[in-house]
PDB file of N, CA and C in Angstrom:
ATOM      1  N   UNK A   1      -9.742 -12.039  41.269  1.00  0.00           N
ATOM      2  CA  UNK A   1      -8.467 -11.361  41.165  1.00  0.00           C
ATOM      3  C   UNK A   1      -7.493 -12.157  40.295  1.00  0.00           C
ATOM      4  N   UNK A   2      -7.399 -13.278  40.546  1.00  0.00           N
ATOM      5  CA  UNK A   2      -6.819 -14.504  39.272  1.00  0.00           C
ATOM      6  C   UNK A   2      -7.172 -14.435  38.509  1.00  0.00           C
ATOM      7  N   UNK A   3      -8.356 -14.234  38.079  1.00  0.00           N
ATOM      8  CA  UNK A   3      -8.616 -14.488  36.727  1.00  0.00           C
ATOM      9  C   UNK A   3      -8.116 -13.121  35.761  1.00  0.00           C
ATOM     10  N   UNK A   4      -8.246 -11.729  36.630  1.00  0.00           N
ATOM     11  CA  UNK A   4      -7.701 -10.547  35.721  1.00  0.00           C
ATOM     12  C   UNK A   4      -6.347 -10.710  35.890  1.00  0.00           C
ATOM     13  N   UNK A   5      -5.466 -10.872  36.701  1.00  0.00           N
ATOM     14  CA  UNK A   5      -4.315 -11.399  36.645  1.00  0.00           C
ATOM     15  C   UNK A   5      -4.212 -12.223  35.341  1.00  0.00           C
ATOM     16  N   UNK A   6      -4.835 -13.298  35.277  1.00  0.00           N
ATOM     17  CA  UNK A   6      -4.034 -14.272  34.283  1.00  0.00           C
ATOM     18  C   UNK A   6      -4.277 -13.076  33.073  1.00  0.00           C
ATOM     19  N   UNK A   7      -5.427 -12.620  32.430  1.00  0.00           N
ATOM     20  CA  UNK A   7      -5.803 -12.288  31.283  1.00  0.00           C
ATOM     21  C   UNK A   7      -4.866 -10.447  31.193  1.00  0.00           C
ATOM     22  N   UNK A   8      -4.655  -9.877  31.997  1.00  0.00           N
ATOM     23  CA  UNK A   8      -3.461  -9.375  32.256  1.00  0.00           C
ATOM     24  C   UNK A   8      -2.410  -9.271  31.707  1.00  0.00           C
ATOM     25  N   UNK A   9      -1.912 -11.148  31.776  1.00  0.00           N
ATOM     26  CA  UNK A   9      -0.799 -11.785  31.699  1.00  0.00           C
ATOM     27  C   UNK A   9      -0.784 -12.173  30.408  1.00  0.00           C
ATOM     28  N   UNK A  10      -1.796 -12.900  29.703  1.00  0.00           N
ATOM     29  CA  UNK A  10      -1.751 -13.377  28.221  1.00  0.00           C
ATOM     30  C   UNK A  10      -1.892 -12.004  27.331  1.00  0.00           C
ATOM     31  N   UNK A  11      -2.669 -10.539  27.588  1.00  0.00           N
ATOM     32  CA  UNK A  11      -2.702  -9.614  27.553  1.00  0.00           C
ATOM     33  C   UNK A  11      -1.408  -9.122  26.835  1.00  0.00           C
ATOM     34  N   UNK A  12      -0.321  -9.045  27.464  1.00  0.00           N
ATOM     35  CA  UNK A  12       0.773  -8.763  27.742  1.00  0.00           C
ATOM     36  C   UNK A  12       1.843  -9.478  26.692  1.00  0.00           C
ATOM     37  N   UNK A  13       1.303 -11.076  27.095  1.00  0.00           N
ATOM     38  CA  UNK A  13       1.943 -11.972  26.341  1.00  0.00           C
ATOM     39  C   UNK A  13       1.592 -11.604  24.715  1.00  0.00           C
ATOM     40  N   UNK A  14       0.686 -11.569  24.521  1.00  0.00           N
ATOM     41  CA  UNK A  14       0.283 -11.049  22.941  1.00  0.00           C
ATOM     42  C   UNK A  14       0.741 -10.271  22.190  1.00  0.00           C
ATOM     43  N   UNK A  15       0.590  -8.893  23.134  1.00  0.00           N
ATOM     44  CA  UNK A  15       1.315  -7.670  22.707  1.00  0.00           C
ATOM     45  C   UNK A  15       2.777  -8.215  22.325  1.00  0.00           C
ATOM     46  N   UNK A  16       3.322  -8.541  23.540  1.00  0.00           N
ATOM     47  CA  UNK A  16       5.206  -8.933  22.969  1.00  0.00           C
ATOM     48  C   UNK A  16       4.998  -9.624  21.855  1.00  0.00           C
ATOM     49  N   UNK A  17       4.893 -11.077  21.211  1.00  0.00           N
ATOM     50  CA  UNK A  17       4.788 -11.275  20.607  1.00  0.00           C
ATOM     51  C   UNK A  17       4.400 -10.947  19.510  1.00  0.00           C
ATOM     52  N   UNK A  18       3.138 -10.414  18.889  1.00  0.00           N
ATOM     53  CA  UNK A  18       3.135  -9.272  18.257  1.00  0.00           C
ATOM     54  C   UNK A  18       4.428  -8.351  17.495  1.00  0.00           C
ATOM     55  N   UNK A  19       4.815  -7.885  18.907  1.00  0.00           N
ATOM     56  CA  UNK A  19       5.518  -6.426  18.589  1.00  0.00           C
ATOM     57  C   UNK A  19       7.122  -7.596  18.304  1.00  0.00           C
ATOM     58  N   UNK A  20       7.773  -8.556  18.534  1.00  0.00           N
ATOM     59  CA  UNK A  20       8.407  -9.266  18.210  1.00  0.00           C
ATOM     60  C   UNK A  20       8.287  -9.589  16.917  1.00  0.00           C
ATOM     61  N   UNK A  21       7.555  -9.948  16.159  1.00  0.00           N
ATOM     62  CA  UNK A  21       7.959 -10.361  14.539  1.00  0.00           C
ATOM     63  C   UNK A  21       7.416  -9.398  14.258  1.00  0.00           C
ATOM     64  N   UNK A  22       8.287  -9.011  13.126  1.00  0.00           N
ATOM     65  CA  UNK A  22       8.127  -7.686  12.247  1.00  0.00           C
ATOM     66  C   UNK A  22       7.998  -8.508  10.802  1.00  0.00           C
ATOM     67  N   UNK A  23       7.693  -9.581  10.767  1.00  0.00           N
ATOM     68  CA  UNK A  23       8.085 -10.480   8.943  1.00  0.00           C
ATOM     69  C   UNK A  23       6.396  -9.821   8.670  1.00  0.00           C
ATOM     70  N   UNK A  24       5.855 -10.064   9.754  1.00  0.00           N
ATOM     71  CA  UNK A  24       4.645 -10.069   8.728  1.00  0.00           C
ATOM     72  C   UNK A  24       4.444  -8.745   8.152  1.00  0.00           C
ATOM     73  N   UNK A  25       4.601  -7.715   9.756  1.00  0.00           N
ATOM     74  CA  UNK A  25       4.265  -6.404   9.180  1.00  0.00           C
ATOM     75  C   UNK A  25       5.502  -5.747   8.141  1.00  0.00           C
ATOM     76  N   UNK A  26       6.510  -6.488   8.000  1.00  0.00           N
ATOM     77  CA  UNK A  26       7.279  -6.055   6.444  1.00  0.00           C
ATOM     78  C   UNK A  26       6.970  -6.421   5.482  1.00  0.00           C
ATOM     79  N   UNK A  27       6.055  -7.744   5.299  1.00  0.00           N
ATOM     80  CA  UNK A  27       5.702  -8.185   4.093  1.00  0.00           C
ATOM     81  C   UNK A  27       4.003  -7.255   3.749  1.00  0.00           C
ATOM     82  N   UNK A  28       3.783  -6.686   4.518  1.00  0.00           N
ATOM     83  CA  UNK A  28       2.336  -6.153   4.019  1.00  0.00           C
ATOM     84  C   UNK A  28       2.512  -4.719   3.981  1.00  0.00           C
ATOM     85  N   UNK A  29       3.446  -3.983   4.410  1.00  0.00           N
ATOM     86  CA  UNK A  29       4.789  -2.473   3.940  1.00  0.00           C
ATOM     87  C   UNK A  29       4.638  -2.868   2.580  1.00  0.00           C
ATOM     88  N   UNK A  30       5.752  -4.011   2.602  1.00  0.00           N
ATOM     89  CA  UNK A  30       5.849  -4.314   1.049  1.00  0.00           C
ATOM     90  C   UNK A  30       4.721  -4.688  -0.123  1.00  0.00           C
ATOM     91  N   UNK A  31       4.026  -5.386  -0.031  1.00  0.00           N
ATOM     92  CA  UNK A  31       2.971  -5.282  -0.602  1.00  0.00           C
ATOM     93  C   UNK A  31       2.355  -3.884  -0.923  1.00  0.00           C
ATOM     94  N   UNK A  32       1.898  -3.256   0.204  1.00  0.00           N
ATOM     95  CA  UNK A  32       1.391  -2.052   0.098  1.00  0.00           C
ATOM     96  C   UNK A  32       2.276  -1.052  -0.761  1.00  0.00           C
ATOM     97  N   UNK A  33       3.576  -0.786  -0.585  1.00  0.00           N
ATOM     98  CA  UNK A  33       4.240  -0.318  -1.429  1.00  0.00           C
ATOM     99  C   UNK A  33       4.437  -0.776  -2.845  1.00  0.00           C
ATOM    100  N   UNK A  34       4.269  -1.815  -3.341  1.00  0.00           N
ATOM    101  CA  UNK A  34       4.260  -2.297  -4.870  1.00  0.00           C
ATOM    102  C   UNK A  34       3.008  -2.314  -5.123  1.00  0.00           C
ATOM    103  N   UNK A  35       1.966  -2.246  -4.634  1.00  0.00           N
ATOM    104  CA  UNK A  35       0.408  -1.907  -5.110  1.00  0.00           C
ATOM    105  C   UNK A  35       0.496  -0.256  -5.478  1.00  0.00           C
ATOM    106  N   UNK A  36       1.076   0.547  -4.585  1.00  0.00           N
ATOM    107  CA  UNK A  36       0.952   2.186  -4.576  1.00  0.00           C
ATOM    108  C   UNK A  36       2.217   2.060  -5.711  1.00  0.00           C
ATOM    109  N   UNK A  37       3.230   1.464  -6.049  1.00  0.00           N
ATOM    110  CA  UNK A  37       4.079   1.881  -6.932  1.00  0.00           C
ATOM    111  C   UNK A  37       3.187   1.296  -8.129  1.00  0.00           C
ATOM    112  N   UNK A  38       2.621   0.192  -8.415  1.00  0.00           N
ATOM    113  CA  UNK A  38       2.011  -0.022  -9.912  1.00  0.00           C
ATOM    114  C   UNK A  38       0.716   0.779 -10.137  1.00  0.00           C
ATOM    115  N   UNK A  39       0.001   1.264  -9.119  1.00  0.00           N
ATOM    116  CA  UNK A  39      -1.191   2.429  -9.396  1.00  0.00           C
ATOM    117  C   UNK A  39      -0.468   3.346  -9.883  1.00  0.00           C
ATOM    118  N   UNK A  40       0.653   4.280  -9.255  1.00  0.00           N
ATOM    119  CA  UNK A  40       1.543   5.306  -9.879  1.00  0.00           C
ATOM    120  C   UNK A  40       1.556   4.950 -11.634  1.00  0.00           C
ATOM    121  N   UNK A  41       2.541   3.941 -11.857  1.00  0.00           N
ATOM    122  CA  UNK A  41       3.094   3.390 -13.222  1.00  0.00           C
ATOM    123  C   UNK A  41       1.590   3.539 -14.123  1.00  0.00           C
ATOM    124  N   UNK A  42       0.401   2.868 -13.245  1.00  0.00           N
ATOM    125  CA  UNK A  42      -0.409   3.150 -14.497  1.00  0.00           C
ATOM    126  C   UNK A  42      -1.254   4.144 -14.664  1.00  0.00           C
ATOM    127  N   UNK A  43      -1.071   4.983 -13.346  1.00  0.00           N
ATOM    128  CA  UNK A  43      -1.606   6.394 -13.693  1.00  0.00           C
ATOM    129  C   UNK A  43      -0.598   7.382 -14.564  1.00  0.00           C
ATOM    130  N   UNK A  44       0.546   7.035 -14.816  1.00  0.00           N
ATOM    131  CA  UNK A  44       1.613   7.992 -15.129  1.00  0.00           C
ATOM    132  C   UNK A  44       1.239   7.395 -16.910  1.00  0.00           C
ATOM    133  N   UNK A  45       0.856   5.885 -17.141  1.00  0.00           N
ATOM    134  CA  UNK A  45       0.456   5.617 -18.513  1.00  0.00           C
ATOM    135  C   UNK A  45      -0.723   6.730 -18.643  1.00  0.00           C
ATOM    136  N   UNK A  46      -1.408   5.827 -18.006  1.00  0.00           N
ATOM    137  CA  UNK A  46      -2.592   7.010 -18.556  1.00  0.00           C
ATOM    138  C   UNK A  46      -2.669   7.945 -18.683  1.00  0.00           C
ATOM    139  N   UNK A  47      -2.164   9.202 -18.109  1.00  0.00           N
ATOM    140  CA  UNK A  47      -1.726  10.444 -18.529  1.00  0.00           C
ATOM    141  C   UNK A  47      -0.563  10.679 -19.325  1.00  0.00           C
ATOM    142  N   UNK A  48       0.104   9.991 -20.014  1.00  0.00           N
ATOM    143  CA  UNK A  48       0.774   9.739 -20.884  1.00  0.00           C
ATOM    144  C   UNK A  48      -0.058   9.760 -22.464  1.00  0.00           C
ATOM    145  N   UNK A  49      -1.099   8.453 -22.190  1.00  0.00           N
ATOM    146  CA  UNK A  49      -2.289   8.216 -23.504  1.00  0.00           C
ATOM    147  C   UNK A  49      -2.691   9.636 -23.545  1.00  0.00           C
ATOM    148  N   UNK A  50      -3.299  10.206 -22.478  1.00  0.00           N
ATOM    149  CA  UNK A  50      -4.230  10.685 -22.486  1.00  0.00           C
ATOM    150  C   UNK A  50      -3.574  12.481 -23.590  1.00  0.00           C
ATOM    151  N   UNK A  51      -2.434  12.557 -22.909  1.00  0.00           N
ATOM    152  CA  UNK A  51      -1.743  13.482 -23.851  1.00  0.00           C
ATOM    153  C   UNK A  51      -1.375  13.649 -25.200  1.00  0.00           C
ATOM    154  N   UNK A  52      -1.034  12.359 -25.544  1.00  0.00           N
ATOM    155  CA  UNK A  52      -1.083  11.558 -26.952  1.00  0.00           C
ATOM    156  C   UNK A  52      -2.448  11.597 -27.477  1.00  0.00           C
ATOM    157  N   UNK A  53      -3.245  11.531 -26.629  1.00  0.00           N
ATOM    158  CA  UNK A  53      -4.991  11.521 -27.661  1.00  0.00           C
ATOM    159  C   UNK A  53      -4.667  13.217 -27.812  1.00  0.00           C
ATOM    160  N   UNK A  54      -4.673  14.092 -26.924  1.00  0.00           N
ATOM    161  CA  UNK A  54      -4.888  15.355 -26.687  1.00  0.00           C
ATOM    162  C   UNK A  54      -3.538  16.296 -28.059  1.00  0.00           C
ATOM    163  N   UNK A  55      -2.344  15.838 -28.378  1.00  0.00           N
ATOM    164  CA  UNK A  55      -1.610  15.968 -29.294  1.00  0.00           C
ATOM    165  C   UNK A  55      -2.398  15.761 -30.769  1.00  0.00           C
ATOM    166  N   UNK A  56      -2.374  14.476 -30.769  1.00  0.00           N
ATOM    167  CA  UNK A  56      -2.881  13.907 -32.347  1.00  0.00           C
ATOM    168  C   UNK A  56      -4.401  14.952 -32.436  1.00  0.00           C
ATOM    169  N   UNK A  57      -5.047  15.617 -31.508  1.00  0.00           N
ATOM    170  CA  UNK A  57      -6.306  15.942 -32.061  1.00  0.00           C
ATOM    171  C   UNK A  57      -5.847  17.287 -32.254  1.00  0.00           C
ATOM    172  N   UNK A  58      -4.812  18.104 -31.613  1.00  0.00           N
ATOM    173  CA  UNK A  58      -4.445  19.869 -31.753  1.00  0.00           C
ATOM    174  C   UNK A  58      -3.802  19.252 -33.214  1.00  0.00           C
ATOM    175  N   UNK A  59      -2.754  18.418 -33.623  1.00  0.00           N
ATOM    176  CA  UNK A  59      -2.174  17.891 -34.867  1.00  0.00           C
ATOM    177  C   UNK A  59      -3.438  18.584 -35.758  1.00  0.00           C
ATOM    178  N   UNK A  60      -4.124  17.267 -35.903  1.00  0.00           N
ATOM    179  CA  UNK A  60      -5.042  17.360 -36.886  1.00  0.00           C
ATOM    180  C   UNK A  60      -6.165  18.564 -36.781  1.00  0.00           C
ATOM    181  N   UNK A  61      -6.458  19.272 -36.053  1.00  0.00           N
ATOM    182  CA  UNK A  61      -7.459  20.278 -35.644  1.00  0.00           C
ATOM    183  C   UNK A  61      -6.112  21.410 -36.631  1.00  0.00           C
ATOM    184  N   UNK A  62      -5.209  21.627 -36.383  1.00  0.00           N
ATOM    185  CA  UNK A  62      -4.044  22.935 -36.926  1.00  0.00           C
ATOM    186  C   UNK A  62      -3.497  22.593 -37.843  1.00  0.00           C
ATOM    187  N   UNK A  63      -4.062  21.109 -38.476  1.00  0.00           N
ATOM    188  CA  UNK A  63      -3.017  21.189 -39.818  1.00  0.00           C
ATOM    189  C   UNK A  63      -3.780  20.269 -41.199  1.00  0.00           C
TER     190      UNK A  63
END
């Protein structure tokens, strides 16, 4: 009965702690958000190029 008691208790203790600092889980928000914002930036290039290839070839194909 002590022994689920204690583990119970550290159980418990973990969770709070845990749920007490938020640094870490803001710094890996953040991370995660500047990884998903520079995939954006270079998917928005690339479909950018990719329109520019798709221009210069109607260009030269119509003129």
């Amino acid at each position: 009965m002590k022994a689920i008691l204690t583990t119970l208790v550290l159980a418990a203790l973990c969770c709070l702690t845990s749920c007490s600092s938020n640094d870490e889980l803001q710094e890996r928000l953040d991370k995660r958000t500047d990884a998903y914002s520079n995939f954006q930036e270079r998917r928005e290039m690339r479909a950018d190029a990719r329109q520019q290839r798709t221009d210069a070839w109607f260009d030269r194909a119509m003129h």
